[in-house]
C-alpha atoms as a PDB file:
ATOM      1  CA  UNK A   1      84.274   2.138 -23.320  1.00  0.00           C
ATOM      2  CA  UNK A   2      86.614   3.258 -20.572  1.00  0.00           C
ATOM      3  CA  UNK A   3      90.238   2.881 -22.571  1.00  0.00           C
ATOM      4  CA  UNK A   4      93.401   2.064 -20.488  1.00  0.00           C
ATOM      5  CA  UNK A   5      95.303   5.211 -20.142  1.00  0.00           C
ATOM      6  CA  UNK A   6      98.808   4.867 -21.596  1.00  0.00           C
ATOM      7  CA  UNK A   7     101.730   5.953 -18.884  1.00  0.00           C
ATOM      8  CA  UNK A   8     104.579   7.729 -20.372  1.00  0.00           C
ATOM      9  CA  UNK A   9     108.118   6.301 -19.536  1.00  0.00           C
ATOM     10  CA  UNK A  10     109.085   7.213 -15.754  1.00  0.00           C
ATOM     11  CA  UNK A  11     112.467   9.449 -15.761  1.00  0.00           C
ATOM     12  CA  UNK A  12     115.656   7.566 -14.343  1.00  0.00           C
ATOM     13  CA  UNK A  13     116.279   7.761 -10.427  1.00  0.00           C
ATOM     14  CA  UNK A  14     119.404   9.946 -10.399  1.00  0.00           C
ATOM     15  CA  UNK A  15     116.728  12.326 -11.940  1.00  0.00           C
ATOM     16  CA  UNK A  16     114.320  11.811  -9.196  1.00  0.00           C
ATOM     17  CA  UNK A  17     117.019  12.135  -6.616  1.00  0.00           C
ATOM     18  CA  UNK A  18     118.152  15.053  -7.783  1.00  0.00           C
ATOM     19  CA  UNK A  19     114.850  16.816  -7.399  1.00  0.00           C
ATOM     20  CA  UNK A  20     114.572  15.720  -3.539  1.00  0.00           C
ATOM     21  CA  UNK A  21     116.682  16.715  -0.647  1.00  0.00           C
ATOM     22  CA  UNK A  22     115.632  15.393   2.159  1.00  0.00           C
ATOM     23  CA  UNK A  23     116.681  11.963   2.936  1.00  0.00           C
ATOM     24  CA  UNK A  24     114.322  10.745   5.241  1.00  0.00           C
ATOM     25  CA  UNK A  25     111.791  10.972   2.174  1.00  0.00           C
ATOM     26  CA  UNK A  26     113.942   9.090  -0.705  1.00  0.00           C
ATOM     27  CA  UNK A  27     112.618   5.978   0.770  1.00  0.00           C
ATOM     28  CA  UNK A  28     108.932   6.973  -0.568  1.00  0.00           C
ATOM     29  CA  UNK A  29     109.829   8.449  -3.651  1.00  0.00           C
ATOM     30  CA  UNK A  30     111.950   4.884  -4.764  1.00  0.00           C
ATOM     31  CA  UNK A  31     108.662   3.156  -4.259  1.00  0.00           C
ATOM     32  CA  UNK A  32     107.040   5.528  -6.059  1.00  0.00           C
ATOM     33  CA  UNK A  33     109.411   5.199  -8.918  1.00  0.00           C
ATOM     34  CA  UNK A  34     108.873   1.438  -8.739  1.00  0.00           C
ATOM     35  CA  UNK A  35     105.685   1.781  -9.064  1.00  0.00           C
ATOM     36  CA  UNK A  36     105.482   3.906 -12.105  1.00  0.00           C
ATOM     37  CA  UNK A  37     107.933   1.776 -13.838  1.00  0.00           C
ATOM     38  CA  UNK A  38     105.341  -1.356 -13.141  1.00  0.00           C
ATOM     39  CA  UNK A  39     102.761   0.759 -14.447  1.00  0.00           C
ATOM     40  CA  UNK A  40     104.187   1.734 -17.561  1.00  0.00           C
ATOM     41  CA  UNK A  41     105.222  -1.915 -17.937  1.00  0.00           C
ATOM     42  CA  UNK A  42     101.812  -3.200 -17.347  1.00  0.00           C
ATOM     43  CA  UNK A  43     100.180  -0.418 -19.607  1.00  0.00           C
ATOM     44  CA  UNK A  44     102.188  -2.054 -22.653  1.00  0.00           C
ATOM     45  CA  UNK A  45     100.996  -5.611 -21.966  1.00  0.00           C
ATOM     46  CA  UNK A  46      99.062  -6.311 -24.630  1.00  0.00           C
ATOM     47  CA  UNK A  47      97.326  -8.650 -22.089  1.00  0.00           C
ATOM     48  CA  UNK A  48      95.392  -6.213 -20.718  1.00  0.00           C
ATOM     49  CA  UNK A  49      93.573  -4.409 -23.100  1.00  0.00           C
ATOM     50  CA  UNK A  50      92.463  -7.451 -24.529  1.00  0.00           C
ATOM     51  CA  UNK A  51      90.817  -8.332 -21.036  1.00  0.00           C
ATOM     52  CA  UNK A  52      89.366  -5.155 -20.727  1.00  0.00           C
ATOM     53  CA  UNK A  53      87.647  -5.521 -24.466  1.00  0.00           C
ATOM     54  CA  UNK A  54      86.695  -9.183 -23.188  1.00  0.00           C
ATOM     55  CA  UNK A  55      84.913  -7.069 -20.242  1.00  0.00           C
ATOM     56  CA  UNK A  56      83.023  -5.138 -21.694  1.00  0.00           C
ATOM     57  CA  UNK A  57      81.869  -7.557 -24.262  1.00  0.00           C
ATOM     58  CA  UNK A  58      80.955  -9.609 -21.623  1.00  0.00           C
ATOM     59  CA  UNK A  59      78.767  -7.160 -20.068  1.00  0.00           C
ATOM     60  CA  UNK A  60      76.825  -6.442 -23.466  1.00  0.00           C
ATOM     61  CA  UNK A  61      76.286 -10.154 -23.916  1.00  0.00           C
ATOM     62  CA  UNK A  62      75.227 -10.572 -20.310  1.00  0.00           C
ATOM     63  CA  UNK A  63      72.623  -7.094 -21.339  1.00  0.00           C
ATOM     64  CA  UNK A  64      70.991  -8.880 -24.405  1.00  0.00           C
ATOM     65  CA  UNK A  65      70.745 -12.382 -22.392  1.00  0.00           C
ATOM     66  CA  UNK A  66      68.696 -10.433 -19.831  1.00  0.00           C
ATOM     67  CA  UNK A  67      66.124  -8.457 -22.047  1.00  0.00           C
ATOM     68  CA  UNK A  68      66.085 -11.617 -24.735  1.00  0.00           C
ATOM     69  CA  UNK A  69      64.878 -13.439 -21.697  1.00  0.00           C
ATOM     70  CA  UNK A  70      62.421 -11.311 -20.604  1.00  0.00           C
ATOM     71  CA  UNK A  71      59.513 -12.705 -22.155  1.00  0.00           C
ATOM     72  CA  UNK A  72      60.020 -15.986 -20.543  1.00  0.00           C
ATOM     73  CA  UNK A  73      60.422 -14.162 -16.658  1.00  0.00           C
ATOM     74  CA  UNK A  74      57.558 -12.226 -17.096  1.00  0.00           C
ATOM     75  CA  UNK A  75      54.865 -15.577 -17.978  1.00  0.00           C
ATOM     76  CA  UNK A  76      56.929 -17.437 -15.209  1.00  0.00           C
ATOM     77  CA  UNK A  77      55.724 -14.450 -12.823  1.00  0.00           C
ATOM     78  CA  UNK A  78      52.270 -14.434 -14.466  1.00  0.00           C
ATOM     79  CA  UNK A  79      52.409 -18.320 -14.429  1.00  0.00           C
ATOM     80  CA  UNK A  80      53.422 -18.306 -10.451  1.00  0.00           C
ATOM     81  CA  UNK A  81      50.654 -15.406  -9.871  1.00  0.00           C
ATOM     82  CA  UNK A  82      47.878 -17.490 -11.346  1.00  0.00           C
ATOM     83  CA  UNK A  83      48.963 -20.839  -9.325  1.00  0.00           C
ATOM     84  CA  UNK A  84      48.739 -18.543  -6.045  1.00  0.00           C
ATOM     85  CA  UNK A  85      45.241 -16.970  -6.924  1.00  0.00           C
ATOM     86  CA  UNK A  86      44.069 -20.737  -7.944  1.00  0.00           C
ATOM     87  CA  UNK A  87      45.252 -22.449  -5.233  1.00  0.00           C
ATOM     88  CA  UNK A  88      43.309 -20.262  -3.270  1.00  0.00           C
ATOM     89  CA  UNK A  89      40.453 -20.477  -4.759  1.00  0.00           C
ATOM     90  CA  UNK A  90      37.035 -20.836  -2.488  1.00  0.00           C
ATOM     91  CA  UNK A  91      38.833 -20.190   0.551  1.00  0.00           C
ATOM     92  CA  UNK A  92      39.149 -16.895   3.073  1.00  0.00           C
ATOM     93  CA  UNK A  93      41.954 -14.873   3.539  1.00  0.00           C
ATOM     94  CA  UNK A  94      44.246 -13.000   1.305  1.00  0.00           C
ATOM     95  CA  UNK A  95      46.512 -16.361   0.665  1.00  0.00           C
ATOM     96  CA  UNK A  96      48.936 -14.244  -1.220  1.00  0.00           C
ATOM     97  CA  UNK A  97      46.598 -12.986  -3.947  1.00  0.00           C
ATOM     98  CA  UNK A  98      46.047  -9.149  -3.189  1.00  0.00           C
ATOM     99  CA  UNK A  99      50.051  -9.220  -4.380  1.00  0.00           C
ATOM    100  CA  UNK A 100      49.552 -11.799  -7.340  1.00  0.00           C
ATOM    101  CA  UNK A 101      46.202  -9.865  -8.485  1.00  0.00           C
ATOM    102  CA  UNK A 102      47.868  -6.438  -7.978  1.00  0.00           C
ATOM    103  CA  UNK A 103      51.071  -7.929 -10.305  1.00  0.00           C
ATOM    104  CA  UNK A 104      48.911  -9.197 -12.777  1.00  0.00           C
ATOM    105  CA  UNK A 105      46.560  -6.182 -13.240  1.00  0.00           C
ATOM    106  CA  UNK A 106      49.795  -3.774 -13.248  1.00  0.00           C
ATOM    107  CA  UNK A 107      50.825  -5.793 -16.201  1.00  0.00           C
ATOM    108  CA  UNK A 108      47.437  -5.301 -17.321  1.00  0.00           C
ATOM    109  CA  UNK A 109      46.438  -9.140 -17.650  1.00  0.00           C
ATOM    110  CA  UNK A 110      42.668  -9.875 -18.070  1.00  0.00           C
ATOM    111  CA  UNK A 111      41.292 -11.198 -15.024  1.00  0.00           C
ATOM    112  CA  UNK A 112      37.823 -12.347 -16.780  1.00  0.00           C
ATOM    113  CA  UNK A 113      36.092 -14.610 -15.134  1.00  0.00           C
ATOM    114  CA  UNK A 114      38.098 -14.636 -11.777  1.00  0.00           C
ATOM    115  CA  UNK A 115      36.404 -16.730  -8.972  1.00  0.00           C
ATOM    116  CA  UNK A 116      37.729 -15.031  -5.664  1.00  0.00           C
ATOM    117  CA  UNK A 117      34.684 -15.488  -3.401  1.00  0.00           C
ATOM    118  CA  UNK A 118      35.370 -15.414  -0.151  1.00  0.00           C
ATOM    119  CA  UNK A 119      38.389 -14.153  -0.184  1.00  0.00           C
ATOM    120  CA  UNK A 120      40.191 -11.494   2.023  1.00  0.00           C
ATOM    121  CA  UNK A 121      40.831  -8.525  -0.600  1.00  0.00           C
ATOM    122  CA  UNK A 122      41.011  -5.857   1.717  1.00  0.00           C
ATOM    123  CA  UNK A 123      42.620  -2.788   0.434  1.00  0.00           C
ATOM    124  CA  UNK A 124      43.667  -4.171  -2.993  1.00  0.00           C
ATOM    125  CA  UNK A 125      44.071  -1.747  -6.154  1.00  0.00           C
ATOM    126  CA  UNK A 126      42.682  -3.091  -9.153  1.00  0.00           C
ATOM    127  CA  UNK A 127      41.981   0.516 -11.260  1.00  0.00           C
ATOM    128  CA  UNK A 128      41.480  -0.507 -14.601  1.00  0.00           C
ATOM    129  CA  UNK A 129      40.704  -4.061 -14.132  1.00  0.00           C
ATOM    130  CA  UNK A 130      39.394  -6.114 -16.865  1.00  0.00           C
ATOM    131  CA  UNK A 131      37.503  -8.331 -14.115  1.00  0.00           C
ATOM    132  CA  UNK A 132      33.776  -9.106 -16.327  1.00  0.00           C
ATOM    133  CA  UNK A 133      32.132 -12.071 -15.185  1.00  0.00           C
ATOM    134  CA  UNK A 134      33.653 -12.265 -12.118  1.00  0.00           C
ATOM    135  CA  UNK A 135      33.120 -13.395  -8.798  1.00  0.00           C
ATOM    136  CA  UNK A 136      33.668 -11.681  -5.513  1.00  0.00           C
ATOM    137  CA  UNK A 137      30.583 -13.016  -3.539  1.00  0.00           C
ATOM    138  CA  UNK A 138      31.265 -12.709   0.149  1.00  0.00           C
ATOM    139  CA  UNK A 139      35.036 -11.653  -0.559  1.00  0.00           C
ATOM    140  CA  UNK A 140      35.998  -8.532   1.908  1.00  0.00           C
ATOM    141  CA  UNK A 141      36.979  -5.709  -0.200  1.00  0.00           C
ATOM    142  CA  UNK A 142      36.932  -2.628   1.843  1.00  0.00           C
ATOM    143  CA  UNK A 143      38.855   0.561   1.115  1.00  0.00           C
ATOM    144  CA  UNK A 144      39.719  -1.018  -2.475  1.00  0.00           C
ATOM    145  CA  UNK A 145      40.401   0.493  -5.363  1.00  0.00           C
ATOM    146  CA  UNK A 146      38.226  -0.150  -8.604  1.00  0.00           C
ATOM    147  CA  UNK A 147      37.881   2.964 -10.121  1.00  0.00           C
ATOM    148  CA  UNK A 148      37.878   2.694 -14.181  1.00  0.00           C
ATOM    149  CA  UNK A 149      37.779  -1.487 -13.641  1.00  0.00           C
ATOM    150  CA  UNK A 150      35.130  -3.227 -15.758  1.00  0.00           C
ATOM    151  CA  UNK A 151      33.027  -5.545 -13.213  1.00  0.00           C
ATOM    152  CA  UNK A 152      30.495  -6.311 -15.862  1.00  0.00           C
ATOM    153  CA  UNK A 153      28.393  -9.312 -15.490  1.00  0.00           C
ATOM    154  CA  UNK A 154      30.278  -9.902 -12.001  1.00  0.00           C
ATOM    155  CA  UNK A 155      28.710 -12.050  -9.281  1.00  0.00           C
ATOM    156  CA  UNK A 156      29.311  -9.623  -6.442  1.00  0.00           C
ATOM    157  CA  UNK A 157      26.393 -10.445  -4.043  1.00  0.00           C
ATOM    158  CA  UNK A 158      26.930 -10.032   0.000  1.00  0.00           C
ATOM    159  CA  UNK A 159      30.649  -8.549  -1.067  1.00  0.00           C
ATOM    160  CA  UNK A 160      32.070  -5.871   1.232  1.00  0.00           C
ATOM    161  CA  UNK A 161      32.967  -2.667  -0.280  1.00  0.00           C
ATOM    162  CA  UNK A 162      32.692  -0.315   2.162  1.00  0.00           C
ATOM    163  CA  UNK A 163      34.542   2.706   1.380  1.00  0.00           C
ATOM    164  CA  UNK A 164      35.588   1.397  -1.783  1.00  0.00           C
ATOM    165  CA  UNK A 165      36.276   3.804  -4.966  1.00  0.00           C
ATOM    166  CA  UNK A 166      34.057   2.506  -7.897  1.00  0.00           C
ATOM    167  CA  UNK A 167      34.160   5.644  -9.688  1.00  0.00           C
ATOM    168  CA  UNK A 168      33.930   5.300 -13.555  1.00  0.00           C
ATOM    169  CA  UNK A 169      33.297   1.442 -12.787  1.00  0.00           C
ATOM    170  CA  UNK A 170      31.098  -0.544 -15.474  1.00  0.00           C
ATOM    171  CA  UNK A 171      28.983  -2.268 -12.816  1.00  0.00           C
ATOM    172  CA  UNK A 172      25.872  -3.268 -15.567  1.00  0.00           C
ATOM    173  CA  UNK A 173      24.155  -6.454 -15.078  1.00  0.00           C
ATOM    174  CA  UNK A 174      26.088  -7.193 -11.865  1.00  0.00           C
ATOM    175  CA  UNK A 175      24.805  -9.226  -9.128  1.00  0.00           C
ATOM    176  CA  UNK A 176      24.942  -6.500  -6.084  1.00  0.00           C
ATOM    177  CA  UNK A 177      22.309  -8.163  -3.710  1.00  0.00           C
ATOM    178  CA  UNK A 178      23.184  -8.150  -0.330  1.00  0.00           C
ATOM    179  CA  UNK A 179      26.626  -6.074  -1.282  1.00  0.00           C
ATOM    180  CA  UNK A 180      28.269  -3.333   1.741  1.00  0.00           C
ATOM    181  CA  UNK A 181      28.282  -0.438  -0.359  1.00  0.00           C
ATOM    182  CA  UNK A 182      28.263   1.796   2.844  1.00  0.00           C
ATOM    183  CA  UNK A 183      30.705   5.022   1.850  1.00  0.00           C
ATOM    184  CA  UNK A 184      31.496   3.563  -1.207  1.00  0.00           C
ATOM    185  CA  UNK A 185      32.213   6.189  -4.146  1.00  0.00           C
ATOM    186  CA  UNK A 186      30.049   4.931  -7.136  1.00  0.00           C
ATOM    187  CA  UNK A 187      30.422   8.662  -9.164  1.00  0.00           C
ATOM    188  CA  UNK A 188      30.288   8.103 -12.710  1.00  0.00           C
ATOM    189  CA  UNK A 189      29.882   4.250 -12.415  1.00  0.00           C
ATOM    190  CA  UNK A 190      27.585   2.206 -14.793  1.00  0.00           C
ATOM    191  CA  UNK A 191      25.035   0.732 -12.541  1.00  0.00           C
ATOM    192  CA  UNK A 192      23.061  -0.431 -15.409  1.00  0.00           C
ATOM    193  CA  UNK A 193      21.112  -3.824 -15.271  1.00  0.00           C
ATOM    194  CA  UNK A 194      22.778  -4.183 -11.585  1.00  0.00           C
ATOM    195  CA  UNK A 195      20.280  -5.732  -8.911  1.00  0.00           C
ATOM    196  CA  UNK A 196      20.940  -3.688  -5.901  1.00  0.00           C
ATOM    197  CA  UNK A 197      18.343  -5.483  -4.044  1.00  0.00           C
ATOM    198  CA  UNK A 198      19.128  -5.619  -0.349  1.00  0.00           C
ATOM    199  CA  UNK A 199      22.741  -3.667  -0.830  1.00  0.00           C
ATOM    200  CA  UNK A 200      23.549  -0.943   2.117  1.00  0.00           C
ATOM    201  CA  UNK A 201      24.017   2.142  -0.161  1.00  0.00           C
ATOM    202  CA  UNK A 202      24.573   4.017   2.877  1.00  0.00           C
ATOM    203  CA  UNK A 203      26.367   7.668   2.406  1.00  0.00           C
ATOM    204  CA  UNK A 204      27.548   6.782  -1.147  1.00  0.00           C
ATOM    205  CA  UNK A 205      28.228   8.901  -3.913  1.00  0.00           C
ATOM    206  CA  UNK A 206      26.065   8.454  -6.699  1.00  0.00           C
ATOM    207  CA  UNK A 207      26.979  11.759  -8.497  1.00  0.00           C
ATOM    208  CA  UNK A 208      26.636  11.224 -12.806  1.00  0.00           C
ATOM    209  CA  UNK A 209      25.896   7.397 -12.038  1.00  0.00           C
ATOM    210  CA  UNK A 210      24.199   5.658 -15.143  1.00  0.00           C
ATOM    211  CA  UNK A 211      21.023   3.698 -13.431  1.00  0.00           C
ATOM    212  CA  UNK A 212      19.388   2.854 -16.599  1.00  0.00           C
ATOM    213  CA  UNK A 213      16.637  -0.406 -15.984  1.00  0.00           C
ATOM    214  CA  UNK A 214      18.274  -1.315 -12.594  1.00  0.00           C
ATOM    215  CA  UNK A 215      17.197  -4.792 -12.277  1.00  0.00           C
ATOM    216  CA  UNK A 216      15.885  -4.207  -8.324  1.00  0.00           C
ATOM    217  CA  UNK A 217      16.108  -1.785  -5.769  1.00  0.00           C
ATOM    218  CA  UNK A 218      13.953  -4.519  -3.114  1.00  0.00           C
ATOM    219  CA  UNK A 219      14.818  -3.320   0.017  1.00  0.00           C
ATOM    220  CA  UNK A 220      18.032  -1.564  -0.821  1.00  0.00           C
ATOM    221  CA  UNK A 221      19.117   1.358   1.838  1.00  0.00           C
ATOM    222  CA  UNK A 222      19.070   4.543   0.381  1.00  0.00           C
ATOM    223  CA  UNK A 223      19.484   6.710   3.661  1.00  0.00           C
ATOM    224  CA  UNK A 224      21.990   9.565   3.391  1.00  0.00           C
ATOM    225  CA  UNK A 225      23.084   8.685  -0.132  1.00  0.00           C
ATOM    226  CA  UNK A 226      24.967  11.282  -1.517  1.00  0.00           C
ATOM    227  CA  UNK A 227      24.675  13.606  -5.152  1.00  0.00           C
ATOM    228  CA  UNK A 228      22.121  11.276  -6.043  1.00  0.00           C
ATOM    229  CA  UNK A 229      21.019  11.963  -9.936  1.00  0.00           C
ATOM    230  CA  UNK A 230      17.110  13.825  -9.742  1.00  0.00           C
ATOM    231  CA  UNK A 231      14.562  11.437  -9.223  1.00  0.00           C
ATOM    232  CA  UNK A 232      16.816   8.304  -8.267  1.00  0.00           C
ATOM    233  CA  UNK A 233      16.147   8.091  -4.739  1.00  0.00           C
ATOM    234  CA  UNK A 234      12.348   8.856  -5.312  1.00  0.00           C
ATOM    235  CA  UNK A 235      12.739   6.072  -8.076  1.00  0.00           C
ATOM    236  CA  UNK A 236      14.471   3.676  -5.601  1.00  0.00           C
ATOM    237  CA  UNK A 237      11.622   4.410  -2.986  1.00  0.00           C
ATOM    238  CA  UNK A 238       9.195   3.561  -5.764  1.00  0.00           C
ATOM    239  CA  UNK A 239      10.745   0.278  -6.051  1.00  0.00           C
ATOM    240  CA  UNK A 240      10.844  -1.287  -2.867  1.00  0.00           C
ATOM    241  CA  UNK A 241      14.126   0.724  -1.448  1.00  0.00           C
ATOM    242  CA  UNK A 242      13.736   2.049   1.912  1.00  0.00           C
ATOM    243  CA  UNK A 243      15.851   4.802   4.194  1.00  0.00           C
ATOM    244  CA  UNK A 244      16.652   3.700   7.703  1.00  0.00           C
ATOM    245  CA  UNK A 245      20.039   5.079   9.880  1.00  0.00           C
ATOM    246  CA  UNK A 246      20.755   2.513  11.758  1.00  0.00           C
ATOM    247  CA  UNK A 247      20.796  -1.811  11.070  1.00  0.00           C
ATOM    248  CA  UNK A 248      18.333  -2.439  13.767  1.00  0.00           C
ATOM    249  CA  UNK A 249      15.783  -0.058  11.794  1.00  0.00           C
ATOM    250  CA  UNK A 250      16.548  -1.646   8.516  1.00  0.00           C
ATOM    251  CA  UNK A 251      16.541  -5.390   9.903  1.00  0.00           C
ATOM    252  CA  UNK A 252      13.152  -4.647  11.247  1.00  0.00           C
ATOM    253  CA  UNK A 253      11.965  -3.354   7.689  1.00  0.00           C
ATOM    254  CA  UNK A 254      13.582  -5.984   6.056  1.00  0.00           C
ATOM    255  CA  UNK A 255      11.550  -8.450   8.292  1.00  0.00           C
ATOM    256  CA  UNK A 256       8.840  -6.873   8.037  1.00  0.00           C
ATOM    257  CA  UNK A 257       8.666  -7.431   4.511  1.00  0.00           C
ATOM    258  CA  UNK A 258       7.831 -10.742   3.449  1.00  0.00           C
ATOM    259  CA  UNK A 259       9.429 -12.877   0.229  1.00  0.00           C
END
């Protein structure tokens, strides 16, 4: 605490004007004298160093009000972040929840069992995500972040991920039919279980991915697929994937085969 500093006694004027010739500045050195003798007044008033202790008190009250309270701010943000996600819900476009899933997954919330299909996600960061049981289906998710996120058990069928980071994602027994996985970075993700049946793998990284039983590969799009473990794409061939450039080619081989 900042203490108030004391003033010693101010000297009497005849000492002042001795020390000072010139007349013309005797006018600035008596208000200079005043004012020392109100400060040396003031710095005896009792008065004020009681304010300043009721100050600073003040000010640590006003400190353990705000992190007593803190509890309650943060489930009124988490509170108002759920309302905007749920209101939402079933719709297109963002409607506010990129921000309110982004706030809750920074506070590291569990988003189990979120229903955001449809929705405009583009861009969003959810690393680390605890989003099992999901559902994204349809939702536009491109360039997101999901590295690390657990998207277990997730309905994610026709979602857009282009260019999305899934690395270290736990993707097992997820629903990835139909999904835009075109540039998508999948290294080190658990693909386990997922049905990839009809997803546009196009130019993604498969480097250390865990494909143990993938539930389909039915007419999945393997062309250009990148670090792909040995024997995956041969695997995926095996199983009803095919390898075309371009959508025309793999509409036409998708038509071509029959349900």
């Amino acid at each position: 605490m900042l203490g108030i500093r004391q003033p010693s006694r101010p000297p009497a004027w005849s000492e002042i004007r001795s020390r000072h010739h010139a007349t013309w500045t005797l006018p600035f050195h008596k208000l200079e004298w005043y004012l020392q003798w109100i400060a040396w007044a003031l710095g005896n008033w009792a008065l004020l160093e009681v304010l300043e202790y009721l100050g600073t008190f003040s000010v640590l009250i006003a400190v353990i009000f705000y992190f007593a309270e803190s509890g309650d701010r943060t489930r009124q943000r988490h509170y108002t972040a759920w309302t905007v996600i749920n209101t939402a819900q079933g719709k297109g476009g963002s409607g506010g929840r990129i921000e309110a899933l982004e706030e809750l997954n920074g506070d590291r919330v569990a988003l189990t069992g979120l229903d955001a299909s449809l929705a405009f996600l583009r861009g969003v960061n959810l690393s680390h995500a605890m989003l099992s049981r999901c559902s994204l289906e349809a939702a536009d998710l491109r360039m997101s972040v999901l590295h690390d996120a657990d998207l277990s058990f997730c309905n994610l069928k026709s979602a857009n991920f282009r260019d999305t980071d899934f690395e270290r994602a736990k993707l097992s027994d997820a629903d990835l039919s139909s999904a835009d996985l075109n540039g998508a970075n999948l290294a080190s993700s658990d693909l386990s279980r997922t049905d990839l049946s009809n997803a546009d793998l196009r130019n993604t990284d498969l480097k250390n991915i865990r494909w143990d039983d993938i539930t389909s590969m039915r007419l999945a799009n393997v062309f250009g697929v990148r670090n792909a473990p040995d024997g995956f794409v041969a695997y995926a061939l095996a199983h009803g994937a095919v390898s075309a450039a371009s959508d025309d080619e793999w509409s036409k081989l998708q038509n071509t085969v029959r349900p």
